[in-house]
C-alpha atoms as a PDB file:
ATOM      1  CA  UNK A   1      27.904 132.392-122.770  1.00  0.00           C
ATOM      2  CA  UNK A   2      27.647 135.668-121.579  1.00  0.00           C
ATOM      3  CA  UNK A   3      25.020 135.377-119.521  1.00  0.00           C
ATOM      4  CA  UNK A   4      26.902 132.590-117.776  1.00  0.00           C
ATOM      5  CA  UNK A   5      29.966 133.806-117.870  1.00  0.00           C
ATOM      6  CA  UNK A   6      30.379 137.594-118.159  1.00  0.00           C
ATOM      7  CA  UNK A   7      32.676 139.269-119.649  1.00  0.00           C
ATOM      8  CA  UNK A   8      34.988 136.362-119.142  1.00  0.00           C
ATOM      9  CA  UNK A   9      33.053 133.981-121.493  1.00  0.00           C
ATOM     10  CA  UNK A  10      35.635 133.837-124.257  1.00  0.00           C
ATOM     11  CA  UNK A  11      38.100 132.007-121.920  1.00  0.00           C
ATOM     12  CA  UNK A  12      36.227 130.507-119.391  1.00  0.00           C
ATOM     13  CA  UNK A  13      33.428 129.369-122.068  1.00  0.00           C
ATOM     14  CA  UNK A  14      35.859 128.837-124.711  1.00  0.00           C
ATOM     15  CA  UNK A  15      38.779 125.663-124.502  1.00  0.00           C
ATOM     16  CA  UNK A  16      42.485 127.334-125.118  1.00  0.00           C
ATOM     17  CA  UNK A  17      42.751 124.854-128.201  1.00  0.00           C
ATOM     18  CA  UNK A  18      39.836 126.048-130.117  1.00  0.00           C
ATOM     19  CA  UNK A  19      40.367 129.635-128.775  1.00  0.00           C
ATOM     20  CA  UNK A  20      43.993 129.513-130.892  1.00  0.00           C
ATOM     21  CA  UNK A  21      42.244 127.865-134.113  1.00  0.00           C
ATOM     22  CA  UNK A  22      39.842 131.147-134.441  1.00  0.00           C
ATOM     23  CA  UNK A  23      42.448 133.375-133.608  1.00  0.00           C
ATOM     24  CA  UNK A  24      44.455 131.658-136.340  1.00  0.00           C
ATOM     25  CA  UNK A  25      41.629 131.831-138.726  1.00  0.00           C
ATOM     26  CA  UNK A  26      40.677 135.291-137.894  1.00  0.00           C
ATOM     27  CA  UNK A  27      44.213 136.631-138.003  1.00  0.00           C
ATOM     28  CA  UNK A  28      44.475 134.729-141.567  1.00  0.00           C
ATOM     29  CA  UNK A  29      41.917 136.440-142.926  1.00  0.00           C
ATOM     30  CA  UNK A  30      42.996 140.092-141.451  1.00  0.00           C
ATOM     31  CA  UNK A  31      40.970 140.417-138.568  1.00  0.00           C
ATOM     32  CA  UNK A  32      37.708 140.989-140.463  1.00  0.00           C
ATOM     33  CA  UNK A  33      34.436 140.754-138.480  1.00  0.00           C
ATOM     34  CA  UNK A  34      34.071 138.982-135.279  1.00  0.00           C
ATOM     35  CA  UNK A  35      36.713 136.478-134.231  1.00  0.00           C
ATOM     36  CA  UNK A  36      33.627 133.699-133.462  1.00  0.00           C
ATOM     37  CA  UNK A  37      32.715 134.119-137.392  1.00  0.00           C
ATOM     38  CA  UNK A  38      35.789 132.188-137.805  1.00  0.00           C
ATOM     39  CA  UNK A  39      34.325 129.109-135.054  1.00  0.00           C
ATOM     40  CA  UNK A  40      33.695 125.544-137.343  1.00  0.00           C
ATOM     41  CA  UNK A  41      30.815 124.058-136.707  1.00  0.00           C
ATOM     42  CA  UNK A  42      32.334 121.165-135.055  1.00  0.00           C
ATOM     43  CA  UNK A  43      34.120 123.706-132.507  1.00  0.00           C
ATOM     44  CA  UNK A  44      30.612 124.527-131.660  1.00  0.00           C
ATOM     45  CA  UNK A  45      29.522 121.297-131.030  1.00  0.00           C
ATOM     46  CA  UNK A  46      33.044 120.739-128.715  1.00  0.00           C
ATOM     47  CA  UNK A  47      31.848 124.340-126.599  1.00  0.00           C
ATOM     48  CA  UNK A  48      28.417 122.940-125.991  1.00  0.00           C
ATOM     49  CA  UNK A  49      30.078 120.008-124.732  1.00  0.00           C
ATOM     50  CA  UNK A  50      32.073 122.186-122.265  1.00  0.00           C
ATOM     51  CA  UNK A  51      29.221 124.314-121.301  1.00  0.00           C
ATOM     52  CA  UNK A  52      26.338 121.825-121.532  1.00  0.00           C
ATOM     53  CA  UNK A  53      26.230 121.513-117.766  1.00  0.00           C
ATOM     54  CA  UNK A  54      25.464 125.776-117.620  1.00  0.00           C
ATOM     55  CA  UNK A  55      23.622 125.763-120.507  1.00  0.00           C
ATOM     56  CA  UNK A  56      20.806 123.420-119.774  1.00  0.00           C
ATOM     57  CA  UNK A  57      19.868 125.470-117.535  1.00  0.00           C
ATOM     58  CA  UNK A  58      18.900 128.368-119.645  1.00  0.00           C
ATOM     59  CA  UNK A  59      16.125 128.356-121.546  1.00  0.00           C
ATOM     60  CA  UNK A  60      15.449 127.324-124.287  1.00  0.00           C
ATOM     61  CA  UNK A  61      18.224 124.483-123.918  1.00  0.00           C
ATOM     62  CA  UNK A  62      16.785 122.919-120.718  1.00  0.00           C
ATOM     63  CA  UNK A  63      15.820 120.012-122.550  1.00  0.00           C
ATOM     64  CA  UNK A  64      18.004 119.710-125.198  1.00  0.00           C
ATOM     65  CA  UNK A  65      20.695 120.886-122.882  1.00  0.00           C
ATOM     66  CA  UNK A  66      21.639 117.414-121.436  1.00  0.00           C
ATOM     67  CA  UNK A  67      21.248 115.126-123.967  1.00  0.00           C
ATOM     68  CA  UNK A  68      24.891 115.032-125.526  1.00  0.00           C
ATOM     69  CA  UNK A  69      23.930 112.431-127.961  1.00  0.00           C
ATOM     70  CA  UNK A  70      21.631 114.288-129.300  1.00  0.00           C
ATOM     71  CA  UNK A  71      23.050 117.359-129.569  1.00  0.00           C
ATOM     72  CA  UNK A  72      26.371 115.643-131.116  1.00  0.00           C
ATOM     73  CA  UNK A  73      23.998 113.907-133.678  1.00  0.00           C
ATOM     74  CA  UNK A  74      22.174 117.016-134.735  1.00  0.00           C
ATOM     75  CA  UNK A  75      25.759 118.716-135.226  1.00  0.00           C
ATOM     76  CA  UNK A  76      27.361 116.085-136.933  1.00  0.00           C
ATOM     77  CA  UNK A  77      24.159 116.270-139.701  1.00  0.00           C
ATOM     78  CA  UNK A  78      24.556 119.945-139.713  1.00  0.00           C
ATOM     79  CA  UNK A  79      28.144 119.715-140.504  1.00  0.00           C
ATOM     80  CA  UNK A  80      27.261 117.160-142.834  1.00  0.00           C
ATOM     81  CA  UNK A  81      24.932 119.749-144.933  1.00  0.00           C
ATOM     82  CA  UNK A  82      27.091 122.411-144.541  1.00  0.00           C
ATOM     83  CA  UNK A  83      29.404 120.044-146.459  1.00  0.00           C
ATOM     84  CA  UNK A  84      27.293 119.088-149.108  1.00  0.00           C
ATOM     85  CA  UNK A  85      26.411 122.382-149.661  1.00  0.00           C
ATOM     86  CA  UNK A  86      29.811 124.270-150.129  1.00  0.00           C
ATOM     87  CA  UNK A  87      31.137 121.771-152.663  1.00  0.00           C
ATOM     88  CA  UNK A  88      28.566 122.173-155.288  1.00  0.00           C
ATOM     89  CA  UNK A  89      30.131 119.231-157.502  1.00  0.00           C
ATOM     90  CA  UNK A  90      28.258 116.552-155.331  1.00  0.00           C
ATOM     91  CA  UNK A  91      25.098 118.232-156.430  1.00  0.00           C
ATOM     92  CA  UNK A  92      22.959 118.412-153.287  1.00  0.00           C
ATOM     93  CA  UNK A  93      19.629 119.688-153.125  1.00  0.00           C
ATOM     94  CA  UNK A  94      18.627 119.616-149.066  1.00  0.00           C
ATOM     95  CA  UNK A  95      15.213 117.392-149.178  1.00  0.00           C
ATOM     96  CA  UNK A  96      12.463 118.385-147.024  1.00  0.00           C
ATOM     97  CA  UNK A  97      13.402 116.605-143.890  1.00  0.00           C
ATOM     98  CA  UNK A  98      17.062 118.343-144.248  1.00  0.00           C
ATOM     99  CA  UNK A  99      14.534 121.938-143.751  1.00  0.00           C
ATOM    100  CA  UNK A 100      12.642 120.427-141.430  1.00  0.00           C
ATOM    101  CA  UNK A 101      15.649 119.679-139.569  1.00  0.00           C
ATOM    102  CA  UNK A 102      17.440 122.902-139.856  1.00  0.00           C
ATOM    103  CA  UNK A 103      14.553 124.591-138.664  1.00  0.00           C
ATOM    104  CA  UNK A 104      14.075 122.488-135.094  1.00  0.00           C
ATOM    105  CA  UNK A 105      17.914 123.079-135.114  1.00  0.00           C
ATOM    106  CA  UNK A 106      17.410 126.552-135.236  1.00  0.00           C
ATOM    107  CA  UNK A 107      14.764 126.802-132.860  1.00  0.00           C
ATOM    108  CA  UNK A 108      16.527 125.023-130.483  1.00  0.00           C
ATOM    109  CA  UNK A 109      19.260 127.159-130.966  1.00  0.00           C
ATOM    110  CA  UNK A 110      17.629 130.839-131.064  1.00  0.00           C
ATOM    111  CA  UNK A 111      14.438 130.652-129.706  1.00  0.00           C
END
C-alpha cells in the first residue's frame, strides 16, 4: 500500500473502522510489534476489497487483482484453516490440497 499510497497508506489504504479495531488490539496488548500484526485475516480480505481497484495493477496481483470472488473465497478458506488450526481440540491435520493451497495463496500474495 505504500507504493500506492505513500506515506499516507495507513489512512487512505486502511477503512477508519478497521483502523480503530488494530489500534484497539495493539493498544490491548501494550503496543508490542507493529500495529498491522494485530490486522484479522478477514480485515485483510475487507482492505483488498478497498484497494483492489490499485492493486490489480501491481504485479503480481494483476490477475488475481480483480476477481473479488476469488479473492474472498481464498480468504474465507484461509480463515477457515487458521481456525482449525488454533483450536487444537477439533484435531486438524491440513491435507495436501490445504498446502497446496496455502502455497498458491502465498505466491499470489508475495511473489
Amino acid at each position: 500500500m505504500k507504493t500506492i499510497y505513500g506515506e499516507e497508506w495507513w489512512i487512505k489504504g486502511i477503512s477508519r473502522v478497521i483502523r480503530k479495531r488494530i489500534a484497539q488490539n495493539y493498544e490491548e496488548n501494550d503496543c508490542i510489534g507493529n500495529k498491522f500484526d494485530y490486522t484479522y485475516i478477514w480485515d485483510l480480505a475487507k482492505i483488498w476489497e478497498r484497494n483492489i481497484s490499485d492493486f490489480s495493477k501491481i504485479s503480481p496481483f494483476m490477475e488475481w487483482g480483480t476477481k473479488w470472488n476469488t479473492i474472498e473465497k481464498d480468504f474465507m478458506k484461509l480463515n477457515s484453516m487458521r481456525n482449525k488450526l488454533m483450536h487444537p481440540t477439533r484435531n486438524y491435520i491440513p491435507s495436501e490440497d490445504d498446502r497446496e493451497f496455502l502455497e498458491e495463496f502465498a505466491q499470489k500474495i508475495f511473489s
